[in-house]
Protein backbone atom coordinates (compact mmCIF):
# COMPACT_ATOMS: atom_id res chain seq x y z
CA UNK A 1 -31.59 14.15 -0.51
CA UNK A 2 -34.69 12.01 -1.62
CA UNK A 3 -38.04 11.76 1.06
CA UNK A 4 -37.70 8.29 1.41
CA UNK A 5 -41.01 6.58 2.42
CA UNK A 6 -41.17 2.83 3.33
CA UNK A 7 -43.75 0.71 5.16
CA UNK A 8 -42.90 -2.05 7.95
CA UNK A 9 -44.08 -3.40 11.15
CA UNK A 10 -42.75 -4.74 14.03
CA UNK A 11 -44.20 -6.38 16.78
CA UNK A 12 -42.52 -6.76 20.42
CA UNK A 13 -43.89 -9.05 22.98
CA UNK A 14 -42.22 -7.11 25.80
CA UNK A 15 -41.68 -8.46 29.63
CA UNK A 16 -40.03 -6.79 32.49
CA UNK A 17 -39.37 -3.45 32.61
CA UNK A 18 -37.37 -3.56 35.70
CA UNK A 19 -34.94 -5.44 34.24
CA UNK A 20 -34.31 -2.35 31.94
CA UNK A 21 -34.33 0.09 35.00
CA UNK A 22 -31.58 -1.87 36.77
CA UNK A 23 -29.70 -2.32 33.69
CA UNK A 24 -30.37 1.28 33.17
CA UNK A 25 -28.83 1.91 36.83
CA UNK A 26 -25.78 -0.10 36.27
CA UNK A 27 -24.71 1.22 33.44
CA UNK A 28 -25.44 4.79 33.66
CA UNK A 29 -22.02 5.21 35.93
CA UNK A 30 -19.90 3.01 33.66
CA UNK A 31 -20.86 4.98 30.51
CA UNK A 32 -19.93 8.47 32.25
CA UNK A 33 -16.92 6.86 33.85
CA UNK A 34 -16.07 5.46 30.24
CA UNK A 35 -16.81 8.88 28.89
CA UNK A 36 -14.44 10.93 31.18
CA UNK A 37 -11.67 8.56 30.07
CA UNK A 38 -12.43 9.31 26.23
CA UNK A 39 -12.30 12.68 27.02
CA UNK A 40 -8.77 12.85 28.05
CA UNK A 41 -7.19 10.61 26.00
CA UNK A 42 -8.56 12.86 23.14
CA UNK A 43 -8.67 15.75 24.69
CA UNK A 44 -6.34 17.43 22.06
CA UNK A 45 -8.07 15.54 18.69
CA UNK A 46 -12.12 16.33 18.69
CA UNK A 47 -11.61 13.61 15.44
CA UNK A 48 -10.59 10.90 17.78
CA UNK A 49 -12.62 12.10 20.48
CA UNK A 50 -15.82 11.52 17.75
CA UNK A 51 -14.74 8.03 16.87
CA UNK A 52 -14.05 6.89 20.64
CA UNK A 53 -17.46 8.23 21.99
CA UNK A 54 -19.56 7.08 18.82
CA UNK A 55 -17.36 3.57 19.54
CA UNK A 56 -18.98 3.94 23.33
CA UNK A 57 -22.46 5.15 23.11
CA UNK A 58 -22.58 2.10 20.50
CA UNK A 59 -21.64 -0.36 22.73
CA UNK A 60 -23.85 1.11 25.50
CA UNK A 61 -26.67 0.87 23.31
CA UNK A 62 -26.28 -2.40 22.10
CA UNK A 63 -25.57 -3.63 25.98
CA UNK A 64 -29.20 -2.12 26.41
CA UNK A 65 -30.41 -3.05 23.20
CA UNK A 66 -29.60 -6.25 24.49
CA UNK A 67 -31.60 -6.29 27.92
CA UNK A 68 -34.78 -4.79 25.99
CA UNK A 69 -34.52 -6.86 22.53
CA UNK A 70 -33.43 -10.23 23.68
CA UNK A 71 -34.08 -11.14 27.55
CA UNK A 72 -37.36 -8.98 27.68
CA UNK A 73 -38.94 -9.38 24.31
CA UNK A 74 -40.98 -12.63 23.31
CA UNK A 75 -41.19 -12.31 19.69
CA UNK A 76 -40.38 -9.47 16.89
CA UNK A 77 -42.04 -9.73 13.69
CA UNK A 78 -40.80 -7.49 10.89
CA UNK A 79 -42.24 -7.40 7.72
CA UNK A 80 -43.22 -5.27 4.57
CA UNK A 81 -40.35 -3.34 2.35
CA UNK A 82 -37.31 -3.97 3.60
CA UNK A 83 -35.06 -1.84 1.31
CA UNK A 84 -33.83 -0.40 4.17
CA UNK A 85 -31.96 -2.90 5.34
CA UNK A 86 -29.65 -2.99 2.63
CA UNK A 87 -28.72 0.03 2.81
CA UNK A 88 -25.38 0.49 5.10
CA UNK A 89 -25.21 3.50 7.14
CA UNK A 90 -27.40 6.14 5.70
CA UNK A 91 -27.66 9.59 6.75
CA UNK A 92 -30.99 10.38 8.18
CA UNK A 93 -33.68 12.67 9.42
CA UNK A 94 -36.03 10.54 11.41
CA UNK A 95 -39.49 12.11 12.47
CA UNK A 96 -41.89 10.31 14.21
CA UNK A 97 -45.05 10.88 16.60
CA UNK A 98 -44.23 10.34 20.50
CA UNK A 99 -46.28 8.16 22.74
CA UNK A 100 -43.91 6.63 25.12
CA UNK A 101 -40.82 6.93 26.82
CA UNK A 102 -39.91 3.37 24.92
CA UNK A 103 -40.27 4.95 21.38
CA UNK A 104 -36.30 5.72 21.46
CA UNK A 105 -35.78 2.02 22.33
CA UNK A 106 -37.83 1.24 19.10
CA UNK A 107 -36.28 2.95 16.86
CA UNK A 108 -32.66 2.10 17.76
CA UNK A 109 -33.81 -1.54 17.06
CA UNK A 110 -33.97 -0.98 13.45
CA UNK A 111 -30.69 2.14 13.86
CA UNK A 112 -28.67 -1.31 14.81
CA UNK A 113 -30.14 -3.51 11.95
CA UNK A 114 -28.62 -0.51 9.62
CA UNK A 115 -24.80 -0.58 11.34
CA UNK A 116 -25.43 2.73 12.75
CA UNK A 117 -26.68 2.64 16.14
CA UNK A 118 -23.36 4.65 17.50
CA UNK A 119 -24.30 7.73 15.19
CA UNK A 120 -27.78 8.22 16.58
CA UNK A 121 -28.25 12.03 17.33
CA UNK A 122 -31.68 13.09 19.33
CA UNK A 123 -33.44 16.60 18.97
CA UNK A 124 -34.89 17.02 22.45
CA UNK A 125 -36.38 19.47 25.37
CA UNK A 126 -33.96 21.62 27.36
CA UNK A 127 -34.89 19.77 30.29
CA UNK A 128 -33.74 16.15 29.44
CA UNK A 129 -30.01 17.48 29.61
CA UNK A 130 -30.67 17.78 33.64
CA UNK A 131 -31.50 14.22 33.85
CA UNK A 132 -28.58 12.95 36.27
CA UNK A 133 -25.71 11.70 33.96
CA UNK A 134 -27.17 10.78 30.93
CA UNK A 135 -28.35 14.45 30.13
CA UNK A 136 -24.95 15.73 30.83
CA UNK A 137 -23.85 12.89 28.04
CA UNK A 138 -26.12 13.41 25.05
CA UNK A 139 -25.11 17.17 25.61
CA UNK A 140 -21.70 16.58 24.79
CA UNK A 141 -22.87 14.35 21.96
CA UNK A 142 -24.33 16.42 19.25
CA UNK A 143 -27.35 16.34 20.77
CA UNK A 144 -29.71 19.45 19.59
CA UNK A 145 -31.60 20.86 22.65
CA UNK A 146 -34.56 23.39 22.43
CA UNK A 147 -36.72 25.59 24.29
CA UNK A 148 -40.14 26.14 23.05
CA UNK A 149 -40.14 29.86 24.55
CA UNK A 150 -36.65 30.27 24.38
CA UNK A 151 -35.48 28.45 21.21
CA UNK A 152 -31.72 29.25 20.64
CA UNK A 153 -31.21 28.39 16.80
CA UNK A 154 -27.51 30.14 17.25
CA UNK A 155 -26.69 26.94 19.13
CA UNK A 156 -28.60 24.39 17.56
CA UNK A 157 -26.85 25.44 14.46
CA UNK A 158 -23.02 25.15 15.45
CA UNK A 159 -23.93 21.55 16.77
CA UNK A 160 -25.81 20.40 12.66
CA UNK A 161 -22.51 22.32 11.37
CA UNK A 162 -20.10 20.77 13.69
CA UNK A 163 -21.77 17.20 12.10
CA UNK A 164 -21.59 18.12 8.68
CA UNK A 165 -17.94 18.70 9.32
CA UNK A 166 -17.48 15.45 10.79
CA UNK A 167 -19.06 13.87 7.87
CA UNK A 168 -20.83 11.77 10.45
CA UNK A 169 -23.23 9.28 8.86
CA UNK A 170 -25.90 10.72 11.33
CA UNK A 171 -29.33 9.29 12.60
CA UNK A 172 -30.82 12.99 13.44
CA UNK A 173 -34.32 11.59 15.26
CA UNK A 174 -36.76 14.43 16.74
CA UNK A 175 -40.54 14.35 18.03
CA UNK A 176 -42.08 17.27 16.42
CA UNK A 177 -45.11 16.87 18.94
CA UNK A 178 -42.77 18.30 21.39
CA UNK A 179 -43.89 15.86 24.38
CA UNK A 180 -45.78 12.72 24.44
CA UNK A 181 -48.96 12.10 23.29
CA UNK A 182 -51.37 11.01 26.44
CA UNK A 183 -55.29 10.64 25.90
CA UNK A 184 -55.70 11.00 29.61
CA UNK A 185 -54.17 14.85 29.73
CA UNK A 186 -57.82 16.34 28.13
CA UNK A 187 -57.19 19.86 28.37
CA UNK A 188 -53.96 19.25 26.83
CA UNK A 189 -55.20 17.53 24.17
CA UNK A 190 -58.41 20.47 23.59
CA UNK A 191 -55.65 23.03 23.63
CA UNK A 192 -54.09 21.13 20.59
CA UNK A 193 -57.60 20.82 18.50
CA UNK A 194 -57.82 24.85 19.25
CA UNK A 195 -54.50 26.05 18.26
CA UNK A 196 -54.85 23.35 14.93
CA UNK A 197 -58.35 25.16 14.48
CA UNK A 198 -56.66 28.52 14.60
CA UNK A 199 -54.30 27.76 11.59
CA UNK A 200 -56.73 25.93 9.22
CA UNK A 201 -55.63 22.45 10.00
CA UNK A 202 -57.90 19.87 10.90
CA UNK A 203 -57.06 18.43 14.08
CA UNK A 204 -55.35 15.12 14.95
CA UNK A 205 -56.86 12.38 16.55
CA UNK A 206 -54.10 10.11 17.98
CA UNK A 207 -51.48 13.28 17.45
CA UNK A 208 -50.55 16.44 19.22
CA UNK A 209 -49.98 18.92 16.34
CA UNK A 210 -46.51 18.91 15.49
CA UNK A 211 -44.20 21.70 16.06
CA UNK A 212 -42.08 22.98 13.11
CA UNK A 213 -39.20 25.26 14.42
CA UNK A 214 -36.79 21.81 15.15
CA UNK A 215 -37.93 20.43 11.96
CA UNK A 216 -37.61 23.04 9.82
CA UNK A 217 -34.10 23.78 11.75
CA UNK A 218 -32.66 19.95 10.42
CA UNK A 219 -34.28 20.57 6.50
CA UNK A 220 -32.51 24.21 6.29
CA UNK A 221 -28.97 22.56 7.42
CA UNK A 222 -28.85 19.27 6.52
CA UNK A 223 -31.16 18.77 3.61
CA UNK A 224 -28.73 18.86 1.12
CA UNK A 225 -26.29 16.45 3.43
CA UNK A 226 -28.64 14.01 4.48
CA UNK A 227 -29.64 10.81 2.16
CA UNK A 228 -33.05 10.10 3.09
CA UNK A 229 -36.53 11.27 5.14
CA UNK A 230 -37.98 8.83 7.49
CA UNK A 231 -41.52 9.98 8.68
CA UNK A 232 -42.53 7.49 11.09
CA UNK A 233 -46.03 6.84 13.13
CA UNK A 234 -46.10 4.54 16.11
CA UNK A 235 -48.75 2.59 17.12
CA UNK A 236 -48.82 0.47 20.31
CA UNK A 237 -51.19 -3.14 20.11
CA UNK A 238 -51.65 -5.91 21.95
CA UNK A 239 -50.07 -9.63 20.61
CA UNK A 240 -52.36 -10.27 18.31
CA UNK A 241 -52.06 -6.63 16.50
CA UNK A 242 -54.84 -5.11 18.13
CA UNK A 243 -54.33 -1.52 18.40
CA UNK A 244 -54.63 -0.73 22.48
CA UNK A 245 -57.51 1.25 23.21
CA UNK A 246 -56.65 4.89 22.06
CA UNK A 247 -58.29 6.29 25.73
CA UNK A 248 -56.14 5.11 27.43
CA UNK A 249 -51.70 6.19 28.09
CA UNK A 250 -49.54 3.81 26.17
CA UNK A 251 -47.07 1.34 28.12
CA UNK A 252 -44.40 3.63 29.71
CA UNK A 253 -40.62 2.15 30.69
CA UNK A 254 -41.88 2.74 34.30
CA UNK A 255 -45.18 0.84 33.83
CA UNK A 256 -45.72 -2.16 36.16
CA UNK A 257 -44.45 -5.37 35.19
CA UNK A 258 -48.19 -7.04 34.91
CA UNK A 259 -48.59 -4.07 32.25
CA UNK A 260 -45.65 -5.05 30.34
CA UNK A 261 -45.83 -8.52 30.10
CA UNK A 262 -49.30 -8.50 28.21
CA UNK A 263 -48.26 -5.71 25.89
CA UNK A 264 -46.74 -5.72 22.70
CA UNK A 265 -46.30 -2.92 20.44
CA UNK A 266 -46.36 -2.00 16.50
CA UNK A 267 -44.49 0.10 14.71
CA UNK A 268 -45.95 1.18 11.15
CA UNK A 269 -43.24 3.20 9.27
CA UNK A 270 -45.12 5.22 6.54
């Protein structure tokens, strides 16, 4: 395993985001529907059940990728190394600051560009698996869940092992900041600064301090299976690269459409 570090922007023009939400809504049944099916038909092989549901979350994600990337983007502009490219299907640990509920969109953008989109694996909260349908799916796809109070490693564990025997060519992404980063939430923010204070580390400006536990989870299991690092920071701007004003909450999936069509957003990989 070599720490792998790169540097490339992109810039998305975005427009409608309720074109997402009602593509969202459609195919949020299908999927599930799609999913039960690929359960029984490989109910007795988990090896075929692997390849069928990596086969279907890829095409989901490409059918969204699609809505997001083509019909609701203006322009992307990529540019810097691109070494990553040619590389086909690495295994990865992807880390990256969170500021919006479109960062997952981002970074499955360049997942697809790589062949690997269907492998993506997500290190998340507890409470995303209750989201109606599509938490109930990630849990059944390798998906490591944790609790910041009660963190059950026991678990996490059997799921990195359970990939490693697969040999799956895995995207593992997590958020060490553990939510997302909002300027507005103050006292949030304050209780960050203190608790950075309290262990010698000089606090972030644009960052919640990262939590280790998940990350340190992924490097003591799959460092020695993995091919590369990514460490990744996210930074939203306007069209013309402007970074958006740093007081203010970052474009959400929910925003309003008059948000969303002025908004664009960078992506600095470093």
């Amino acid at each position: 395993m070599h720490l792998l570090q790169i540097s490339k922007q992109i810039s998305v023009m975005t427009a409608s985001c309720k074109v997402l939400n009602v593509a969202l809504g459609m195919l949020a049944p299908t999927v599930l529907v799609l999913w039960i099916i690929v359960r029984l038909l490989s109910f007795q092989s988990t090896y075929h059940y692997r390849y069928l549901n990596e086969v279907l979350f890829e095409t989901f994600m490409r059918v969204f990728l699609f809505f997001f990337e083509f019909l609701t983007t203006k322009k992307i502009f990529i540019y810097g190394a691109t070494e990553y490219y040619k590389m086909y299907r690495e295994k990865v640990i992807y880390v990256a600051n969170h500021l919006s509920t479109a960062d997952w969109f981002i970074c499955s953008m360049l997942i697809a560009r790589q062949g690997n989109i269907g492998r993506t694996r997500f290190v998340m909260h507890k409470n995303l698996k209750y989201i109606p349908i599509f938490g109930f799916y990630l849990a059944q796809d390798s998906c490591v869940y944790v609790d910041r109070s009660n963190f059950q490693e026991s678990k996490a564990i059997t799921v990195i092992r359970e990939i490693i025997k697969m040999r799956s060519k895995v995207w593992m992404m997590i958020y060490p900041e553990g939510r997302r980063y909002n300027p507005e939430h103050l006292d949030v923010i304050e209780k960050a600064k203190e608790f950075a204070k309290s262990k010698n580390i000089e606090p972030y400006r644009h960052h919640l301090v990262p939590r280790i536990r998940g990350f340190q989870l992924l490097m003591d299991h799959l460092s020695q299976y993995v091919d590369t690092v990514y460490d990744v920071s996210v930074v939203y701007a306007d069209a013309d690269g402007r970074p958006l004003d740093h007081r203010r909450r970052v474009p959400q999936l929910t925003s309003k459409f008059s948000n969303f069509t002025r908004e664009s957003s960078d992506c600095l990989f470093s």
